[in-house]
Protein backbone atom coordinates (compact mmCIF):
# COMPACT_ATOMS: atom_id res chain seq x y z
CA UNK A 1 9.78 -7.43 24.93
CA UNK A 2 9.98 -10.55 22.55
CA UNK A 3 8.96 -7.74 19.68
CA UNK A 4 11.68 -5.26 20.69
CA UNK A 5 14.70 -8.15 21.11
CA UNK A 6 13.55 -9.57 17.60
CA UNK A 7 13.90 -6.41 15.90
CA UNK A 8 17.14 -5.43 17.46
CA UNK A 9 18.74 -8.55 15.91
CA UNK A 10 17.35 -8.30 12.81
CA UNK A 11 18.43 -4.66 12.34
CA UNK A 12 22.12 -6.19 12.80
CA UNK A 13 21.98 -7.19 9.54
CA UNK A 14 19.15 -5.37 7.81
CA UNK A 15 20.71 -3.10 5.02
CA UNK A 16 18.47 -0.27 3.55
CA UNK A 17 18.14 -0.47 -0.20
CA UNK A 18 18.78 2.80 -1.94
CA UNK A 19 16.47 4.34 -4.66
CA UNK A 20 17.08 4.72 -8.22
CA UNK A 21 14.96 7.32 -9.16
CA UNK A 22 12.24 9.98 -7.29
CA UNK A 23 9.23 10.30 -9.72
CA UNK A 24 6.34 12.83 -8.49
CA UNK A 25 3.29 12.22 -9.63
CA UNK A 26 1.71 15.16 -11.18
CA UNK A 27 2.84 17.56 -13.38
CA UNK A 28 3.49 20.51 -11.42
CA UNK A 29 3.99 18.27 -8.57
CA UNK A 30 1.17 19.44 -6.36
CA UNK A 31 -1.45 17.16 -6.45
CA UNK A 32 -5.23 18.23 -8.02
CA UNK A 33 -6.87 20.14 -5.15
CA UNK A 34 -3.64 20.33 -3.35
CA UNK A 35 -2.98 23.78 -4.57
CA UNK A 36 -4.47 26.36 -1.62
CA UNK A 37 -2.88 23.43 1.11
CA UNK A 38 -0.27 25.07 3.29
CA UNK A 39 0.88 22.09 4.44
CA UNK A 40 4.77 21.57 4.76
CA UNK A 41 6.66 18.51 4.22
CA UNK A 42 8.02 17.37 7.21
CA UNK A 43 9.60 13.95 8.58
CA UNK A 44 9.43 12.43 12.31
CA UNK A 45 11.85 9.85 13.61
CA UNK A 46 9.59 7.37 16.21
CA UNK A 47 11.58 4.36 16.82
CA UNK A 48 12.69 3.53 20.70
CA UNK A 49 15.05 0.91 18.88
CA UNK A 50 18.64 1.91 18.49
CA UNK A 51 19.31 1.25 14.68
CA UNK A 52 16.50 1.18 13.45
CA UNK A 53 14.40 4.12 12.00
CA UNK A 54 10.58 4.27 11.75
CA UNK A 55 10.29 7.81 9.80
CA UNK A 56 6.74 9.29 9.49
CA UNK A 57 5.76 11.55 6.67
CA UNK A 58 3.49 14.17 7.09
CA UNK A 59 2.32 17.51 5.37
CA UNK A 60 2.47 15.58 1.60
CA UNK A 61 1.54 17.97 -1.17
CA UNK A 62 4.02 16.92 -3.65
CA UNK A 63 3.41 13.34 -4.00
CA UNK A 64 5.90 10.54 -5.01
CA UNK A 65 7.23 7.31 -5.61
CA UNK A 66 10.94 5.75 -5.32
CA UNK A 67 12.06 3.02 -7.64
CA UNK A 68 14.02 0.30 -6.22
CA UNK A 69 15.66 -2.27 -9.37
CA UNK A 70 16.60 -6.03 -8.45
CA UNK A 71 20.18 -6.18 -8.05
CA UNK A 72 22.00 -7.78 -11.36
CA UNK A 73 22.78 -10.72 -9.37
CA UNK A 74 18.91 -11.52 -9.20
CA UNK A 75 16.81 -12.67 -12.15
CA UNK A 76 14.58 -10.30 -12.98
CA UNK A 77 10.70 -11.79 -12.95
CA UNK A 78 9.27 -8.67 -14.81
CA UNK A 79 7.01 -8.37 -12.01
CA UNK A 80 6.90 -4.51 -10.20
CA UNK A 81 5.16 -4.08 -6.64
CA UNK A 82 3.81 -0.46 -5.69
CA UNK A 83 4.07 -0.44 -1.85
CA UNK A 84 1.58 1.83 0.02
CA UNK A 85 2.60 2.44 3.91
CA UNK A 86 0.00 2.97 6.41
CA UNK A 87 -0.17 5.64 9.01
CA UNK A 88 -3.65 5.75 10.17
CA UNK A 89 -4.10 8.45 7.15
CA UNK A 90 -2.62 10.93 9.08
CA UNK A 91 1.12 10.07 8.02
CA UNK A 92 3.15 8.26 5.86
CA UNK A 93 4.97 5.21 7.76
CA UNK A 94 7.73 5.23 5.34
CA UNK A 95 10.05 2.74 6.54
CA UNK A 96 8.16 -0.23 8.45
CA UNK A 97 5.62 -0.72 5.78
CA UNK A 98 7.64 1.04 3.11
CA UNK A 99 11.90 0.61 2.33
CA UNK A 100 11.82 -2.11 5.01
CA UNK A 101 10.07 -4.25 2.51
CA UNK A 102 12.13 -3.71 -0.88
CA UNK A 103 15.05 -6.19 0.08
CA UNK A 104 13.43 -9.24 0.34
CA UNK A 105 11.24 -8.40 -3.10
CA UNK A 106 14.18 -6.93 -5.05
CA UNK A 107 16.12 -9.95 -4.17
CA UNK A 108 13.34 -11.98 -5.71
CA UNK A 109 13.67 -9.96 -8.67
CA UNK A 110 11.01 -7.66 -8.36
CA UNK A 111 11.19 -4.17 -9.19
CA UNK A 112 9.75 -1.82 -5.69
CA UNK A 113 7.96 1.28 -6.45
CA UNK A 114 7.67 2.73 -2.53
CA UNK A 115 4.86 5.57 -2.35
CA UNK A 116 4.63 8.45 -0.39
CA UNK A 117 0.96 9.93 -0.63
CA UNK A 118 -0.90 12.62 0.38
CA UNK A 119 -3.00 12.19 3.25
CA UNK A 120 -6.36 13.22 3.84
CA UNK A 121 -5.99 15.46 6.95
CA UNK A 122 -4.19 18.10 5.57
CA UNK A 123 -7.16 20.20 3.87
CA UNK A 124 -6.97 19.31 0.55
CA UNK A 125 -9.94 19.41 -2.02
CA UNK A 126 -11.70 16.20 -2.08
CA UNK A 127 -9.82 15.04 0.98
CA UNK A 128 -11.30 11.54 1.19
CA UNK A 129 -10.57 10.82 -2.74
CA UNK A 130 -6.54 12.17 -2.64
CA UNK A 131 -4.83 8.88 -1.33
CA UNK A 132 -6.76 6.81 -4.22
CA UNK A 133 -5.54 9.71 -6.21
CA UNK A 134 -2.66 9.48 -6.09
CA UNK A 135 -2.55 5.36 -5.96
CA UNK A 136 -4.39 5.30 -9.16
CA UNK A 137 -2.02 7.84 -10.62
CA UNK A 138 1.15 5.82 -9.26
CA UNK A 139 0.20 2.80 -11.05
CA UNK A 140 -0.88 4.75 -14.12
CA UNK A 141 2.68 6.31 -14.69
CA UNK A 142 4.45 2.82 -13.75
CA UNK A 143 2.13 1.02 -16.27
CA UNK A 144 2.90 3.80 -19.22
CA UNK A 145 6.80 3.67 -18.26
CA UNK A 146 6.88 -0.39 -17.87
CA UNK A 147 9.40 -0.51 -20.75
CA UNK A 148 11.77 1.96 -19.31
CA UNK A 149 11.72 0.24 -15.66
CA UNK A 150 12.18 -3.05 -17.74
CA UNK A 151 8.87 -4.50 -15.98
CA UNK A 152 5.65 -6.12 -17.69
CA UNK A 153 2.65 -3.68 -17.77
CA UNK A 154 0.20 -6.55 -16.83
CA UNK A 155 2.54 -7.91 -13.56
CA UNK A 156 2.51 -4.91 -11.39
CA UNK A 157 0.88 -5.46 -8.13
CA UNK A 158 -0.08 -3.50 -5.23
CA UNK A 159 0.78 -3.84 -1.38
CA UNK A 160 -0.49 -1.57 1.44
CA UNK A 161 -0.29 -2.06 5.20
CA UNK A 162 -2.64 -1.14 7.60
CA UNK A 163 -4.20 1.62 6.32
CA UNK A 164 -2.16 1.81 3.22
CA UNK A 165 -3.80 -1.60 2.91
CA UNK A 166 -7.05 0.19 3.02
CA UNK A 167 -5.57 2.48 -0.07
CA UNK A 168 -4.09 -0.77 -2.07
CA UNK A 169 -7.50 -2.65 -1.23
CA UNK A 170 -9.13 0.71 -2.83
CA UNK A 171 -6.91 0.52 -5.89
CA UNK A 172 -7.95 -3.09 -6.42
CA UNK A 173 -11.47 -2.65 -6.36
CA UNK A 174 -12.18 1.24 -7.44
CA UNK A 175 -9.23 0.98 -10.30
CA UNK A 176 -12.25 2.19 -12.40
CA UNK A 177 -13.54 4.97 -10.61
CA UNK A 178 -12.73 8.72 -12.35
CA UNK A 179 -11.66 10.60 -9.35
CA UNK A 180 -9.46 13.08 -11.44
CA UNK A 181 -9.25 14.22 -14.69
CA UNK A 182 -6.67 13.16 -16.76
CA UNK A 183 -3.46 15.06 -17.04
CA UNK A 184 -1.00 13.65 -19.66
CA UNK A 185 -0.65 10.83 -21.65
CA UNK A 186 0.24 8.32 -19.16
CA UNK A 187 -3.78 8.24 -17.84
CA UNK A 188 -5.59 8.69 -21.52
CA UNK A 189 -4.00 7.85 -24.79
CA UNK A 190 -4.82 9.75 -28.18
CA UNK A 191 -7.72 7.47 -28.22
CA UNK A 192 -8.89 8.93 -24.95
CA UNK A 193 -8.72 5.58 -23.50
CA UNK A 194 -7.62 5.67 -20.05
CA UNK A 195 -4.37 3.93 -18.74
CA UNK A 196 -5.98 0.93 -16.73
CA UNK A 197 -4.55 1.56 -13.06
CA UNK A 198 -6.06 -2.05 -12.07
CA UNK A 199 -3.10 -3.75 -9.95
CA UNK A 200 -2.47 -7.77 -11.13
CA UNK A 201 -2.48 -9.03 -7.52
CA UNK A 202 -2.64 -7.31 -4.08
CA UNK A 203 -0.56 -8.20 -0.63
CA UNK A 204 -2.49 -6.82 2.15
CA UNK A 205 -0.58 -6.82 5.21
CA UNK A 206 -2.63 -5.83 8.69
CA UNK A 207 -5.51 -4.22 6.51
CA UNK A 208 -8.14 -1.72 7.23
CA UNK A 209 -10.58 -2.63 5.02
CA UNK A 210 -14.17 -1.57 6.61
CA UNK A 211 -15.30 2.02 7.12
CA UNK A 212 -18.18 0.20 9.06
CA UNK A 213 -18.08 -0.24 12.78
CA UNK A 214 -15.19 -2.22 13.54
CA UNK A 215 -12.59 -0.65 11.85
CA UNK A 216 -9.53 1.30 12.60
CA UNK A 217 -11.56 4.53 14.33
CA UNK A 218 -8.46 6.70 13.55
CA UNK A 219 -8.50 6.06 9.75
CA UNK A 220 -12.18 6.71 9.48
CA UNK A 221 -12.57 9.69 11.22
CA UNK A 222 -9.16 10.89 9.14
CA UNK A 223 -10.88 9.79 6.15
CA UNK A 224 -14.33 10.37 6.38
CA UNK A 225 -14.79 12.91 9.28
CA UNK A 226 -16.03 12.60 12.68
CA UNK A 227 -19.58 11.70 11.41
CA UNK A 228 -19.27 10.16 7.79
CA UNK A 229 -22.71 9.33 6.42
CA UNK A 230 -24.01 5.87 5.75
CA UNK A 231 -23.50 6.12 2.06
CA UNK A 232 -20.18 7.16 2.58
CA UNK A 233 -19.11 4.48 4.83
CA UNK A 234 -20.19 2.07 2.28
CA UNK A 235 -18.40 3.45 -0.58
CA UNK A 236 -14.77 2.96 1.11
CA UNK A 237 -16.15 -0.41 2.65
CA UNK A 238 -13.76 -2.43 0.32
CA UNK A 239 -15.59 -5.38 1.43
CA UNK A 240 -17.98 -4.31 -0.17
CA UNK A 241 -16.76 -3.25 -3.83
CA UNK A 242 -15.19 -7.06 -4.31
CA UNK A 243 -16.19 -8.79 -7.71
CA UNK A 244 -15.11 -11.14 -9.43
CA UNK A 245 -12.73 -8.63 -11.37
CA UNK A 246 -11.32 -7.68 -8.29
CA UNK A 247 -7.07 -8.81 -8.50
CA UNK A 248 -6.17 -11.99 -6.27
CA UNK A 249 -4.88 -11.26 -3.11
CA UNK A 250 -2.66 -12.64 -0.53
CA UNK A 251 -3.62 -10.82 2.86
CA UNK A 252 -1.85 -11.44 6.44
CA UNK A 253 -2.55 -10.10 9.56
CA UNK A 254 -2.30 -11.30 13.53
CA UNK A 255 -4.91 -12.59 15.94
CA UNK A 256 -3.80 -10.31 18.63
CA UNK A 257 -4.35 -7.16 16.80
CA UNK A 258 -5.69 -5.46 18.82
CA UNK A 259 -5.85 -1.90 16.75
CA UNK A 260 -7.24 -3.30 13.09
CA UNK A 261 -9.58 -6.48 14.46
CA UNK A 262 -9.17 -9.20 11.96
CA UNK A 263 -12.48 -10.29 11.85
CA UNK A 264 -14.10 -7.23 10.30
CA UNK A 265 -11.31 -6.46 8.38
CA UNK A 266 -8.71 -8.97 6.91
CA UNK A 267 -11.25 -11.91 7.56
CA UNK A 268 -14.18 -9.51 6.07
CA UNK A 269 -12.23 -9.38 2.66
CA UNK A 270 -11.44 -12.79 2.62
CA UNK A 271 -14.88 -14.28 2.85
CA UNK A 272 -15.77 -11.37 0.23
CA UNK A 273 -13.28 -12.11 -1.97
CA UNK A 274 -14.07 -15.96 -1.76
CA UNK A 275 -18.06 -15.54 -2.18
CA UNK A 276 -16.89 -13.76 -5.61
CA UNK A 277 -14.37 -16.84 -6.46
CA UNK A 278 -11.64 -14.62 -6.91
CA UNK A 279 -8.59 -15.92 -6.08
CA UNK A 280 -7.21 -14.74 -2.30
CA UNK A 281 -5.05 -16.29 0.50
CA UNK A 282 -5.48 -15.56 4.20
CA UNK A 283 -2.44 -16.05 7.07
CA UNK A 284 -3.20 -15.11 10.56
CA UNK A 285 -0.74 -15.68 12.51
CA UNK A 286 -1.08 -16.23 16.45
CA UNK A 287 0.94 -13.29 17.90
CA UNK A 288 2.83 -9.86 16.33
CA UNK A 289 0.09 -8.04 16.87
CA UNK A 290 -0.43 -5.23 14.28
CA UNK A 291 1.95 -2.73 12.05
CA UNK A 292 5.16 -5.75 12.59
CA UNK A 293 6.25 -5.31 9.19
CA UNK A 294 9.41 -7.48 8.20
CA UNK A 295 11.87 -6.29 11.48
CA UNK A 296 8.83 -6.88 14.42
CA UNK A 297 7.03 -9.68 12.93
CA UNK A 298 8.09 -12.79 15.25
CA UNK A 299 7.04 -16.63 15.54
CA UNK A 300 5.44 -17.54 12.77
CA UNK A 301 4.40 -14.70 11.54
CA UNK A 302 8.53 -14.26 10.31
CA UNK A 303 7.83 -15.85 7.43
CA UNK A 304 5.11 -13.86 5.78
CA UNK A 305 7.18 -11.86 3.46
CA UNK A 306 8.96 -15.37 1.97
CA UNK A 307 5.37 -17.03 2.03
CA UNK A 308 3.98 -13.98 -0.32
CA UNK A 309 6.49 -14.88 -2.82
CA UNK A 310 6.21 -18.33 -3.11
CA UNK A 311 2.53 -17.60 -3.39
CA UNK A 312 3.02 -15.56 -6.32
CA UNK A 313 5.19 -18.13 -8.06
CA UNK A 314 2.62 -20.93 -6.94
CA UNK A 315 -0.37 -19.50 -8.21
CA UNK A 316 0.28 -16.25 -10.35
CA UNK A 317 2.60 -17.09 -13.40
């Protein structure tokens, strides 16, 4: 109840921000192995709250992104953030882990790239590899168009929730990892040097991170299948794949979340990314329980979206 009342008042003066510019990701739009996938586009409204909309995407073939500009009233820091919803990899949770965040980051003169990826569930060719795909792609493009978005190429981050969290934590540590061949300019120059897609810094808000026991079943099993191997576990495990390359993080979640448990996942990168000394800060908060966002977090937890900027400014210059 104290969840539903919290986000009714803050949706009394929540305004949506509206997109510049639609950018799809490939070429010909369809993503690589995305071609033979009769999968339709379609979009689900799921909120009980009056006001307030909590889309779902499903059926992604076309991948995209949406590029939100700080307002001229806010000084622009140069700094870009590629937001990656969750939905359990089945969907696309486009406005509670996606527009509901651009406000408070375009106000702080950021520049919002929201993402809307294909999902693994839909049949495409290398199903498990599509969402990092397509992350790896979104960041290449942003990075090869920073001086047209008026952004720095080296101060774009990355923020997932839940298990877009999972996808951001996969772009931070696999940034290296071929899993398409190059289709333009904006991933390999004449050179044949590829566009780095490594993120600066990483918000992880409610993460899956494991595809060991104790994480989100759901995601796995959309992921990996019903019975991934060991191996493959391990190689989405980003708790696993931390180094001391891997892009400093600032990662929140709640202790009564109940559907990603904190200790094998948000804690679990934490401790990895500390026994690596790379830089990372951890909030959990007592209560919100998990996929709160901005409008549903409440207590403490209220604050995490402020607190993620000032850590940026603090620590990231």
């Amino acid at each position: 109840m104290k969840r539903i009342i919290a986000a009714a008042l803050a949706c009394l003066t929540w305004c949506a921000a509206s997109a510049q510019e639609k950018v799809y990701l490939w070429p010909n739009k369809v993503g690589p192995g995305s071609e033979k996938v009769k999968a339709t586009q379609t979009i689900a409204e799921r909120s009980p709250i009056p006001g307030q909309q909590n889309r779902a995407v499903s059926g992604v073939t076309e991948p995209y992104y949406e590029v939100f500009a700080p307002p001229a009233s806010a000084a622009n820091t140069q700094r870009s953030l590629l937001v990656i919803p969750g939905g359990a990899y089945q969907r696309v949770v486009i406005d509670t882990e996606g527009y509901d965040y651009v406000q408070g980051y375009t106000d702080a003169g950021y520049t919002v790239f929201v993402l809307t990826y294909r999902t693994p569930n839909d049949g495409h060719k290398n199903a498990s590899l599509v969402p990092l795909q397509d992350a790896q792609r979104a960041m290449r493009l942003i990075r090869a168009n920073a001086e047209t978005y008026g952004i720095s190429p080296f101060r774009i981050g990355v923020m997932g929730s839940s298990a877009g969290g999972h996808v951001a934590a996969s772009l931070a540590t696999r940034f290296g990892e071929e899993t398409y061949k190059p289709v333009d300019s904006a991933d390999k120059d004449k050179d044949g040097n590829w566009t780095s897609a490594k993120p600066a810094f990483q918000f992880l808000i409610y993460p899956v991170i494991t595809m060991q026991d104790g994480t989100h079943a759901g995601s796995r099993t959309a992921l990996l299948g019903a019975k991934p191997s060991q191996k493959d576990k391990d190689a989405a495990s980003c708790e696993l794949l931390v180094t001391a390359a891997t892009p400093p993080a600032f990662i929140v979640c709640a202790t009564d979340d109940k559907s990603v448990p904190p200790y094998t996942n948000a804690i679990a990168y934490w401790k990895a990314m500390s026994d690596k000394s790379a830089k990372c800060e951890l909030h959990i908060f007592p209560e919100s329980g998990h996929g709160f966002g901005v409008l549903n977090a409440y207590g403490t937890a209220a604050q995490w979206q402020p607190l993620s900027i000032e850590w940026l400014k603090t620590y990231l210059k």
